[in-house]
C-alpha atoms as a PDB file:
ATOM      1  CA  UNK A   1       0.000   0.000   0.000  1.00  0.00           C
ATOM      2  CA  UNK A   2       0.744   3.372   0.031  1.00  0.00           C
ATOM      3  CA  UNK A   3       3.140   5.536   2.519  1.00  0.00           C
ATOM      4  CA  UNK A   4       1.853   8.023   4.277  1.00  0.00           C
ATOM      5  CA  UNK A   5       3.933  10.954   5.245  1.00  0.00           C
ATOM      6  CA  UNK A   6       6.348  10.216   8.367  1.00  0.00           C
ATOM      7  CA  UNK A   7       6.705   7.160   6.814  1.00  0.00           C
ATOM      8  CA  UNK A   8       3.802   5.379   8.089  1.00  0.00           C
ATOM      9  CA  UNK A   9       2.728   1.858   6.673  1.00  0.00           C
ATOM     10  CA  UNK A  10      -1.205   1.647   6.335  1.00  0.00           C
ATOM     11  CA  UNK A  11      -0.682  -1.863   5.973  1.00  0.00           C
ATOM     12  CA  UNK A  12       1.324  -2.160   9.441  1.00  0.00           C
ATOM     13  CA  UNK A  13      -1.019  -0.217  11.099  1.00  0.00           C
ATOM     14  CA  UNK A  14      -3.983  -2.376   9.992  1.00  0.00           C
ATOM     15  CA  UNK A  15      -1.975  -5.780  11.168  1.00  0.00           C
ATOM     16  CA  UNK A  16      -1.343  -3.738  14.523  1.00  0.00           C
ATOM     17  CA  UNK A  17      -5.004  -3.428  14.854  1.00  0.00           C
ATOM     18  CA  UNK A  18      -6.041  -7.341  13.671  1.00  0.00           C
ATOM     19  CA  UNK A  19      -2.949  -8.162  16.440  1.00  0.00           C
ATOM     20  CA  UNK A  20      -4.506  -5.408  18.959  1.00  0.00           C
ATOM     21  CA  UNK A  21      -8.022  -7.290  17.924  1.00  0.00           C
ATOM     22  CA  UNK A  22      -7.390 -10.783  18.458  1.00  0.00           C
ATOM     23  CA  UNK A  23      -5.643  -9.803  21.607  1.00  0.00           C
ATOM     24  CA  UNK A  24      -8.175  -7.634  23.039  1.00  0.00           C
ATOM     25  CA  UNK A  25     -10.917 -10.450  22.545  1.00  0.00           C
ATOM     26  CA  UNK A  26      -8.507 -13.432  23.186  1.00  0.00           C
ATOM     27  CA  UNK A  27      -7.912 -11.635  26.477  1.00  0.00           C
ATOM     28  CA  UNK A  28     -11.751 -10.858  26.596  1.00  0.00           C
ATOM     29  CA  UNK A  29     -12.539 -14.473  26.754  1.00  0.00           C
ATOM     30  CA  UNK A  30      -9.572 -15.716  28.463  1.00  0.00           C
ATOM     31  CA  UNK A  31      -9.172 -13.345  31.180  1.00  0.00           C
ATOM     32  CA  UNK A  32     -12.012 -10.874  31.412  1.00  0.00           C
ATOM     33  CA  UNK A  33     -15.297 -13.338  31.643  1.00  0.00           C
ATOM     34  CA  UNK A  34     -13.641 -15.643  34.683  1.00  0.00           C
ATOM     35  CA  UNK A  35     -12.443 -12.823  36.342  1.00  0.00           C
ATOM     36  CA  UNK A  36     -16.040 -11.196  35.892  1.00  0.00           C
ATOM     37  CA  UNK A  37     -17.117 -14.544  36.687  1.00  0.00           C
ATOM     38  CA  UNK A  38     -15.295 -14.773  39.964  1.00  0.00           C
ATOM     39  CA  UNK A  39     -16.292 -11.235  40.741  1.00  0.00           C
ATOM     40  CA  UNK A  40     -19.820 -12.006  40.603  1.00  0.00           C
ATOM     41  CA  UNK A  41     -19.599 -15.103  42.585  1.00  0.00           C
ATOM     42  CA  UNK A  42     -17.357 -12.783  45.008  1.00  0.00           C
ATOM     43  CA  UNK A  43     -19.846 -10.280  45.308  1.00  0.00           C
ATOM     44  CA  UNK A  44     -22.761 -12.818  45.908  1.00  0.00           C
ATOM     45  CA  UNK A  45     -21.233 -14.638  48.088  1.00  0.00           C
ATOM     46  CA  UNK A  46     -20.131 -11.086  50.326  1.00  0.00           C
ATOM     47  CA  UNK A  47     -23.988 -10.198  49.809  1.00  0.00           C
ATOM     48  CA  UNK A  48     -24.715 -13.291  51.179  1.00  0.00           C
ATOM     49  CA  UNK A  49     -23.029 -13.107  54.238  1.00  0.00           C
ATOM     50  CA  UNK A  50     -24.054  -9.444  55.166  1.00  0.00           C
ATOM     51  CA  UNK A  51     -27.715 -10.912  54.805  1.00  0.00           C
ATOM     52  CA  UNK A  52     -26.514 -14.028  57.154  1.00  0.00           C
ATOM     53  CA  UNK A  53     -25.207 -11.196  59.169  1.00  0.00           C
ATOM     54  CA  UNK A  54     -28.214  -9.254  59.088  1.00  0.00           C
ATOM     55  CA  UNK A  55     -30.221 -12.203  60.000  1.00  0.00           C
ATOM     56  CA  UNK A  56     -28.004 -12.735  62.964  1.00  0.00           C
ATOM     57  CA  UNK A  57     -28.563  -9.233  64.256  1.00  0.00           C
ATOM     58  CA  UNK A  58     -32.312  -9.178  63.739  1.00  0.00           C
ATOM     59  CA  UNK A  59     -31.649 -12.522  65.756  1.00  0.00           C
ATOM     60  CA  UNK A  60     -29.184 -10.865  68.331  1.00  0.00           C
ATOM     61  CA  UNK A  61     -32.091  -7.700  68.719  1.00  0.00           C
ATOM     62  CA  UNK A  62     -35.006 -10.623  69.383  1.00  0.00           C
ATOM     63  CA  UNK A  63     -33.071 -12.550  71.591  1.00  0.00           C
ATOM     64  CA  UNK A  64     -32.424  -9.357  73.730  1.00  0.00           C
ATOM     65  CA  UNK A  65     -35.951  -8.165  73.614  1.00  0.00           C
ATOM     66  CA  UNK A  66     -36.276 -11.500  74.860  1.00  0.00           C
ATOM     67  CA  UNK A  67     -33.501 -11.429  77.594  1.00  0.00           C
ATOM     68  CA  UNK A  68     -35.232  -8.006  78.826  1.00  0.00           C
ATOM     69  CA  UNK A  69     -38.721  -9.186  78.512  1.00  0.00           C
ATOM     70  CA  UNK A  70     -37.380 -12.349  80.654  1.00  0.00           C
ATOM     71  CA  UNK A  71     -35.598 -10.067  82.961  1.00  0.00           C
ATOM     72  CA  UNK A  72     -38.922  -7.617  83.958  1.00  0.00           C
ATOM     73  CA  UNK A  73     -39.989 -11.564  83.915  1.00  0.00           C
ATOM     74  CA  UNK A  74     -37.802 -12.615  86.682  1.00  0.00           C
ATOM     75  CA  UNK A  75     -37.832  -9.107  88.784  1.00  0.00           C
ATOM     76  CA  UNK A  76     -41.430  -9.719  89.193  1.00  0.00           C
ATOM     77  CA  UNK A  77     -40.603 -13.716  89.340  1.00  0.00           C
ATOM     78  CA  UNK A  78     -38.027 -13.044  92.556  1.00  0.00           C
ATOM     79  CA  UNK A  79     -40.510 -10.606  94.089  1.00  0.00           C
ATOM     80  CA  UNK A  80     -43.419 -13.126  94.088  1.00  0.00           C
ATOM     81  CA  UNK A  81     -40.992 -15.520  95.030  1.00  0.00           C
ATOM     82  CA  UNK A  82     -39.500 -13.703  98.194  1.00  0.00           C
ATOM     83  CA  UNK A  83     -43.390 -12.317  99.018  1.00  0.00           C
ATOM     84  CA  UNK A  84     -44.154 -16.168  99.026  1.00  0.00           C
ATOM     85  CA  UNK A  85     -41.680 -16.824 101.073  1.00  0.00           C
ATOM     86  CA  UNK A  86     -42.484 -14.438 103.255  1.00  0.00           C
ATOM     87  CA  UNK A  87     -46.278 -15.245 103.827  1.00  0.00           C
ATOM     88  CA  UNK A  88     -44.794 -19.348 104.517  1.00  0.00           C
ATOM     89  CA  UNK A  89     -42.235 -17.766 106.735  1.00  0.00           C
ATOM     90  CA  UNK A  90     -45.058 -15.617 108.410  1.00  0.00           C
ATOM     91  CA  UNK A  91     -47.341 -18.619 108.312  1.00  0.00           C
ATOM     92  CA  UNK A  92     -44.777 -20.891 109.957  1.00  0.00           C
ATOM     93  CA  UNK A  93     -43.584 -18.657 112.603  1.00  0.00           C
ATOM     94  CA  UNK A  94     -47.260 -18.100 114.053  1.00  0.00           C
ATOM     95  CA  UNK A  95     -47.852 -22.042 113.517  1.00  0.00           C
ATOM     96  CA  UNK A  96     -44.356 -22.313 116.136  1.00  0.00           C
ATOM     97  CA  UNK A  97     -45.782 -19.270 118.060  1.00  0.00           C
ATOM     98  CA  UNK A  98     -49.351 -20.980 118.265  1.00  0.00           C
ATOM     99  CA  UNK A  99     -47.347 -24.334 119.277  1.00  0.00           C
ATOM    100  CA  UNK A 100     -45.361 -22.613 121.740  1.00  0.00           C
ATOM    101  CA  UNK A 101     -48.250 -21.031 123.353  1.00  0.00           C
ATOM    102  CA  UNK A 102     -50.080 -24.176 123.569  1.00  0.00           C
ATOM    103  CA  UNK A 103     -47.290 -26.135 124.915  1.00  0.00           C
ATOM    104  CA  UNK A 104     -46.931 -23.363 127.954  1.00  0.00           C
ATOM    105  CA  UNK A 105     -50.573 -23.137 128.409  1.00  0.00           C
ATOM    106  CA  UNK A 106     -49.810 -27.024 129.021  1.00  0.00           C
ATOM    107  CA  UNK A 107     -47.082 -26.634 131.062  1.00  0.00           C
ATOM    108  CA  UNK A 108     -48.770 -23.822 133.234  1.00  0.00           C
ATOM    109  CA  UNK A 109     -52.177 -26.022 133.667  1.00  0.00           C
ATOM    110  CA  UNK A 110     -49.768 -28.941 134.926  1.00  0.00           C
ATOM    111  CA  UNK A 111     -48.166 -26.545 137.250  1.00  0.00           C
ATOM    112  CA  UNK A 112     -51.768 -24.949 138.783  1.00  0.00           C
ATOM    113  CA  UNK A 113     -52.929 -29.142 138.734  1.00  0.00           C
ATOM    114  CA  UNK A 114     -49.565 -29.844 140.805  1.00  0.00           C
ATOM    115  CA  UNK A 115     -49.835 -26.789 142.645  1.00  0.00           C
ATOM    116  CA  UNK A 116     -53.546 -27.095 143.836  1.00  0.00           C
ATOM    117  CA  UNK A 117     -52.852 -31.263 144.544  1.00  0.00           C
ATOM    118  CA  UNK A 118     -49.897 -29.394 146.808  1.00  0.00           C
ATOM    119  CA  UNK A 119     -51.805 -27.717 148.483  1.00  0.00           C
ATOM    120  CA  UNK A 120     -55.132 -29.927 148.580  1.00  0.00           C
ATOM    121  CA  UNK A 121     -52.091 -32.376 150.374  1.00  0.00           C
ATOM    122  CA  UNK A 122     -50.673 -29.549 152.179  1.00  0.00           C
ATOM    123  CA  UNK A 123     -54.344 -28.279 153.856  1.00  0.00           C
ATOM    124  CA  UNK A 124     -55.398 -32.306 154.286  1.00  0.00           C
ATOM    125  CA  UNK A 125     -52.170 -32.582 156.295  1.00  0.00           C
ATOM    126  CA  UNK A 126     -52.465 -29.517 158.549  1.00  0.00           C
ATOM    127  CA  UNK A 127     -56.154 -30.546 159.290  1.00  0.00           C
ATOM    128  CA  UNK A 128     -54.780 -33.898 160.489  1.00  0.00           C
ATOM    129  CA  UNK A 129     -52.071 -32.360 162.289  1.00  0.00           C
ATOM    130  CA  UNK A 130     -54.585 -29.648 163.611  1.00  0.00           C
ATOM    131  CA  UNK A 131     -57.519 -32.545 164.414  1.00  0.00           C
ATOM    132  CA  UNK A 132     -54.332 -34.604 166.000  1.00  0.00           C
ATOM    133  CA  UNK A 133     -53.661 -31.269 168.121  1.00  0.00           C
ATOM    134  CA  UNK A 134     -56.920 -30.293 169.095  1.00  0.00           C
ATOM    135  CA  UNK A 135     -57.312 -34.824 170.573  1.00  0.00           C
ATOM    136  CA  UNK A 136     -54.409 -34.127 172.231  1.00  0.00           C
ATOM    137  CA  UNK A 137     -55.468 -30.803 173.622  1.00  0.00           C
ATOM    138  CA  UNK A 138     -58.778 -32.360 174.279  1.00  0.00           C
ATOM    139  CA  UNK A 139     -57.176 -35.134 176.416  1.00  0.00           C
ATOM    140  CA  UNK A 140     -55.338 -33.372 178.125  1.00  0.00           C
ATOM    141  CA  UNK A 141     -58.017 -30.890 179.700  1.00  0.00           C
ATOM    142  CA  UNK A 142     -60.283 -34.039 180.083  1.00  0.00           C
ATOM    143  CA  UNK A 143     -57.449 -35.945 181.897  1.00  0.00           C
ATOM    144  CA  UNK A 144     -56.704 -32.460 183.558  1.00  0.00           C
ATOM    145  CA  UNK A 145     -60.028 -32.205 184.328  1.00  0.00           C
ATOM    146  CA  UNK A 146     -61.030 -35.559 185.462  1.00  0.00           C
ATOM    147  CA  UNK A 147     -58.052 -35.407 187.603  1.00  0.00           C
ATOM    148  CA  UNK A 148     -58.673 -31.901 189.218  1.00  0.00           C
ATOM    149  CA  UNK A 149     -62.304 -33.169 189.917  1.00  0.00           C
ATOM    150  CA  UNK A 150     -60.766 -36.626 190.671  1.00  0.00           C
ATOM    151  CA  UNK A 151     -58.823 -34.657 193.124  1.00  0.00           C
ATOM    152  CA  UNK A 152     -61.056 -32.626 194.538  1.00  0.00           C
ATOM    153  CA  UNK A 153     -63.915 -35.298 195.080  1.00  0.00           C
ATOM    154  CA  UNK A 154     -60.741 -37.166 197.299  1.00  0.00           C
ATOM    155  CA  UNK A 155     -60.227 -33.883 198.851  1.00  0.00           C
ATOM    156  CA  UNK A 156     -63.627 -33.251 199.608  1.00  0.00           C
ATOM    157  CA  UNK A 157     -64.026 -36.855 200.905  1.00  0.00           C
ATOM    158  CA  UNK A 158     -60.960 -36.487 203.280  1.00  0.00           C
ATOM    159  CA  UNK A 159     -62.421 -33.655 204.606  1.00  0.00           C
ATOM    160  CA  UNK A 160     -65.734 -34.836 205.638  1.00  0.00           C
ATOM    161  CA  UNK A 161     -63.891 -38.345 206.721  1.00  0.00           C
ATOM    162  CA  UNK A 162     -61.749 -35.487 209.074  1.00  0.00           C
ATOM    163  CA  UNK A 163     -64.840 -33.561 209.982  1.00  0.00           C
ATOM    164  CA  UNK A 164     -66.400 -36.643 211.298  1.00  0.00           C
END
């Protein structure tokens, strides 16, 4: 073909172009569509896990709803617990309390039963010691009678045995 002033080739420049052609898509197909290819898988498979992760918060936020809602849950849980507790604890203390007084109202009856047989003993005692006393007592101013009359019916019959 023809030259071209600064001795360019028309025909070179054309073969450059077929070359840069069958380059460009030989590259095209050999290099561009896997690494397109891998790209695309690349970016699906990142896109994929920001939805996993995505999912996992929306999972994360539920759980701690859920860990708050159980929370309030077990404030009011404990509370009802300890007031529970509390009324048993009440309830058993007056059951002991109710025991307790029973068991001295026991203990005080025996002592008044013990107390009163004491003293039941004690009074049936003196009155035998005082009915013992009072025989005694009685003897004596019967013998001490019968012996001052005793004495004065001998005395009275020694005198008329003198006076005669």
């Amino acid at each position: 073909m023809g030259n071209l002033p600064l001795n360019i080739d028309i025909q070179q420049v054309l073969l450059h172009l077929l070359n840069f052609t069958i380059l460009f898509a030989g590259m095209y197909f050999i290099l561009y569509k896997p690494v397109r290819k891998f790209m695309d898988a690349r970016e699906e498979h990142f896109k994929q896990l920001e939805e996993e992760a995505k999912g996992k918060v929306e999972e994360g936020e539920k759980a701690k709803v859920e860990y708050e809602e159980r929370l309030k849950n077990a404030d009011s849980e404990i509370n009802a617990k300890k007031e529970q507790a509390g009324k048993e604890t009440f309830a058993e203390r007056e059951r002991i309390i109710t025991a307790a007084n029973e068991e001295a109202a026991k203990i005080v009856k025996k002592a008044k039963e013990k107390a009163q047989s004491e003293h039941d003993r004690i009074l049936s005692d003196a009155q035998k010691e005082i009915a013992e006393i009072v025989n005694e007592a009685t003897e004596k101013i019967v013998l001490d009678s019968k012996l001052d009359t005793y004495d004065q019916f001998l005395n009275a019959a020694k005198k008329e045995g003198n006076d005669e």
